[in-house]
Protein backbone atom coordinates (compact mmCIF):
# COMPACT_ATOMS: atom_id res chain seq x y z
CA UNK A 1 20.27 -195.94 -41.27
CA UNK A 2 20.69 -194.01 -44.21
CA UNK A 3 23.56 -191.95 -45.75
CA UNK A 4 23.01 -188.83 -47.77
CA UNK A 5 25.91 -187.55 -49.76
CA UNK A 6 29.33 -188.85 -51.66
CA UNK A 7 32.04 -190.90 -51.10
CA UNK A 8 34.59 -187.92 -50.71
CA UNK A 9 36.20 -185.51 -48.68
CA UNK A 10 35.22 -182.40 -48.76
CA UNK A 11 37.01 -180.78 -45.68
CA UNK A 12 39.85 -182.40 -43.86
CA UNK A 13 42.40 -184.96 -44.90
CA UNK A 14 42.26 -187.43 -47.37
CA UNK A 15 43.17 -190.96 -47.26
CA UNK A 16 45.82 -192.17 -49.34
CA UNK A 17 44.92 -192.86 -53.15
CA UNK A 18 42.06 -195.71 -53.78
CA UNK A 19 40.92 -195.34 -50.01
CA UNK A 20 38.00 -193.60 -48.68
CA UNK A 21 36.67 -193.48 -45.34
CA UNK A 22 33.55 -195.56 -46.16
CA UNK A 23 35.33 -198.11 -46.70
CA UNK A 24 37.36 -197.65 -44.26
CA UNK A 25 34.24 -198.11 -41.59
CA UNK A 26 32.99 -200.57 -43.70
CA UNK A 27 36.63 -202.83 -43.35
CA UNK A 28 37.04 -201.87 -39.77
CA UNK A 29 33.49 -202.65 -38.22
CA UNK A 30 30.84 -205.14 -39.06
CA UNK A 31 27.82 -203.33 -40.02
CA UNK A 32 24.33 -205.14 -40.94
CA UNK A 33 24.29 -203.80 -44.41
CA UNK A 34 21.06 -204.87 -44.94
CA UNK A 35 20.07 -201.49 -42.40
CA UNK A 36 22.28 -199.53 -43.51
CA UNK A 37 22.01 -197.10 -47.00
CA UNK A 38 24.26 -195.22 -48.53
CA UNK A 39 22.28 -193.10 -51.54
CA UNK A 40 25.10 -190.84 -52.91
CA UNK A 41 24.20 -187.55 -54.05
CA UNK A 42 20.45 -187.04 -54.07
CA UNK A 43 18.69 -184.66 -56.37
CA UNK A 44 17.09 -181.84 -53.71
CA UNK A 45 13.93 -182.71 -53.86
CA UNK A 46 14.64 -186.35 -52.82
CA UNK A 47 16.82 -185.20 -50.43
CA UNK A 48 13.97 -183.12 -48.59
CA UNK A 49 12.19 -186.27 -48.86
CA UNK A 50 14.84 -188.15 -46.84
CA UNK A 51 15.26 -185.28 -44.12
CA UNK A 52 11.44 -185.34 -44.04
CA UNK A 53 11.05 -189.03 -43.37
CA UNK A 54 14.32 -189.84 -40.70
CA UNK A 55 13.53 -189.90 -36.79
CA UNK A 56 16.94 -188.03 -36.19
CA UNK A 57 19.71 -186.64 -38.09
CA UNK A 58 23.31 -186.88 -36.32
CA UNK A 59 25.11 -183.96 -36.72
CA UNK A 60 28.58 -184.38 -35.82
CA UNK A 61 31.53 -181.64 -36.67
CA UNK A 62 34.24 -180.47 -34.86
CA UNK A 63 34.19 -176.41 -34.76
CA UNK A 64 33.83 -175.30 -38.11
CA UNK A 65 31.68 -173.30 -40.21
CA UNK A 66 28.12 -174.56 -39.79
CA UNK A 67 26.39 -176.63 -42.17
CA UNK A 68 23.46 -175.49 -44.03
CA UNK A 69 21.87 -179.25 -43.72
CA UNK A 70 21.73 -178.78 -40.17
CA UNK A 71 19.54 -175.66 -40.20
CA UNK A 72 17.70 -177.27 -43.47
CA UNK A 73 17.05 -180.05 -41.43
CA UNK A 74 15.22 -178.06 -38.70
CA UNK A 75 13.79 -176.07 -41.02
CA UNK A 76 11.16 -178.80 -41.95
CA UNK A 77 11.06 -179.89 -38.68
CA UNK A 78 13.75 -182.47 -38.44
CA UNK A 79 15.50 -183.60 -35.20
CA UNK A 80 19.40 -182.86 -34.77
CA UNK A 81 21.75 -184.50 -32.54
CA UNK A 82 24.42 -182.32 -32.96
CA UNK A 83 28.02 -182.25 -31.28
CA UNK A 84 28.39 -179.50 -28.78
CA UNK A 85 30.61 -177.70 -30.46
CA UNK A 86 30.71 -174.39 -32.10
CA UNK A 87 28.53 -173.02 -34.14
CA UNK A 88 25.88 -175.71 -33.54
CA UNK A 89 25.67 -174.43 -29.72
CA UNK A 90 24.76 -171.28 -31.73
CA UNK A 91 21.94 -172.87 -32.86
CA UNK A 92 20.58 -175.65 -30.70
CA UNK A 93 19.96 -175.16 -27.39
CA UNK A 94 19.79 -179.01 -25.99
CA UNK A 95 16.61 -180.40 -25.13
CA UNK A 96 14.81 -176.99 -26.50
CA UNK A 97 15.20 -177.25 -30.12
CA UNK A 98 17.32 -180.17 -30.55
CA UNK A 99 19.87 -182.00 -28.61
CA UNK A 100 23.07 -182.16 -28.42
CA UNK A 101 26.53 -184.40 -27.03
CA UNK A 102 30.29 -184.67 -26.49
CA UNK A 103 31.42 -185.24 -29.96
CA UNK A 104 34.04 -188.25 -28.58
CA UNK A 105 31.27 -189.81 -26.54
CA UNK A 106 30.26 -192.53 -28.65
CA UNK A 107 28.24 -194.69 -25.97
CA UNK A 108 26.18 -191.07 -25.16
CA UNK A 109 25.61 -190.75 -28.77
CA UNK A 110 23.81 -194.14 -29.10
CA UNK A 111 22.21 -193.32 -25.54
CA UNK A 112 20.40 -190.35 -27.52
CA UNK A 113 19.35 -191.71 -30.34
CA UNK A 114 17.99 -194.55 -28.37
CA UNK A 115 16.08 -191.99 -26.60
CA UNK A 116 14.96 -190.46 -30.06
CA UNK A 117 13.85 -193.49 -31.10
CA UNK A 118 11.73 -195.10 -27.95
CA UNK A 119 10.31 -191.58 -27.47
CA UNK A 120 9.49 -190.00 -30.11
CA UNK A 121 5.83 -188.18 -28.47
CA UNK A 122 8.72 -186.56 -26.23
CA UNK A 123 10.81 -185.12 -29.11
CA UNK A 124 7.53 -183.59 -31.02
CA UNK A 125 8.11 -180.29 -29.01
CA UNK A 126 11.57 -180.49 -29.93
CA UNK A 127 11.08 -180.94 -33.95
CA UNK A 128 8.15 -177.36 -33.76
CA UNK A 129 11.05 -175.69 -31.64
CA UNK A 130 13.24 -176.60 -34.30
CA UNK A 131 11.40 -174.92 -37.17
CA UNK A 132 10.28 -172.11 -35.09
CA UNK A 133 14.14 -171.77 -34.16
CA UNK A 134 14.98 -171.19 -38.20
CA UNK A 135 12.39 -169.34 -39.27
CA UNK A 136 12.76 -166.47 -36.22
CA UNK A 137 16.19 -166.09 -37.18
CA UNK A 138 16.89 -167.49 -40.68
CA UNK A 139 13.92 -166.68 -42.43
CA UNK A 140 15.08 -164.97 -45.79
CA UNK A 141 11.79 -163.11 -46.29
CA UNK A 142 12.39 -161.70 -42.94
CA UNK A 143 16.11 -161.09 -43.15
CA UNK A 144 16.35 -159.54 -46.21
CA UNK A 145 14.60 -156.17 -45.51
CA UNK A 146 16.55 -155.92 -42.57
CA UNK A 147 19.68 -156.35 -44.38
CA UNK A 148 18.85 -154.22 -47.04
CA UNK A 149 17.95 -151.67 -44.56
CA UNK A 150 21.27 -151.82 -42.63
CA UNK A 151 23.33 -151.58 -45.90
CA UNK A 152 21.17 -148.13 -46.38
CA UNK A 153 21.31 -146.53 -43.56
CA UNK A 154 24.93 -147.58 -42.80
């Protein structure tokens, strides 16, 4: 498994001074570190590289503004399993163009990216959905005309 991004809250409460929540997981349960990576901050072009590469990217947020990872992500194809909250229900429609689950149900969680993993000929649809999703309605070359036009003529 591997982690993109710092140890630090960015939205949400903090942990008391000299604690972090990595380390909190990493106290609390007993991980094989050997599979599991945490890179820090990535420059963007290795990042794409690690979005490129994974077999799934969890997506898990209570309602809040969405994350521009998430449609990055499926913007080069990537898989999401994303909480089925809003805005990701927005965005993915489950088993279309991604897939989603309860965020609190951890053993369903695992269940899917099981199914991620020992399947992955069955997700291929999912991954072109995915991109075809983002660039339909995210596509800046395609959005940007319109916008202009509507500040215009408004």
């Amino acid at each position: 498994m591997v982690i993109v991004g710092d140890d630090r809250v960015a939205y949400g409460r903090s942990l008391p001074e000299g604690e972090s929540y990595k380390k909190l997981m990493l106290d609390t349960y007993d991980y094989d570190l050997a599979r599991l990576h945490f890179t820090g901050s990535l420059p963007y072009s290795q990042y794409l590289q690690v979005i490129q590469a994974s077999s799934v990217h969890v997506y898990l947020t209570r309602p809040f503004v969405l994350s521009w990872s998430m449609l990055e992500v499926m913007s080069t194809g990537g898989l999401v399993l994303g909480s089925k909250t809003p805005p990701v229900e927005e965005v993915i429609e489950d088993g279309v163009n991604g897939l989603l689950v309860d965020f609190f149900a951890i053993d369903r969680i695992v269940e899917r990216i099981e199914e991620v993993l020992d399947h992955p000929d069955k997700m291929a649809n999912l991954r072109v959905k995915a991109r075809e999703t983002i660039q339909e309605k995210y596509d800046l070359s395609r959005l940007l005309p319109e916008h202009i036009d509507w500040i215009m003529n408004n």
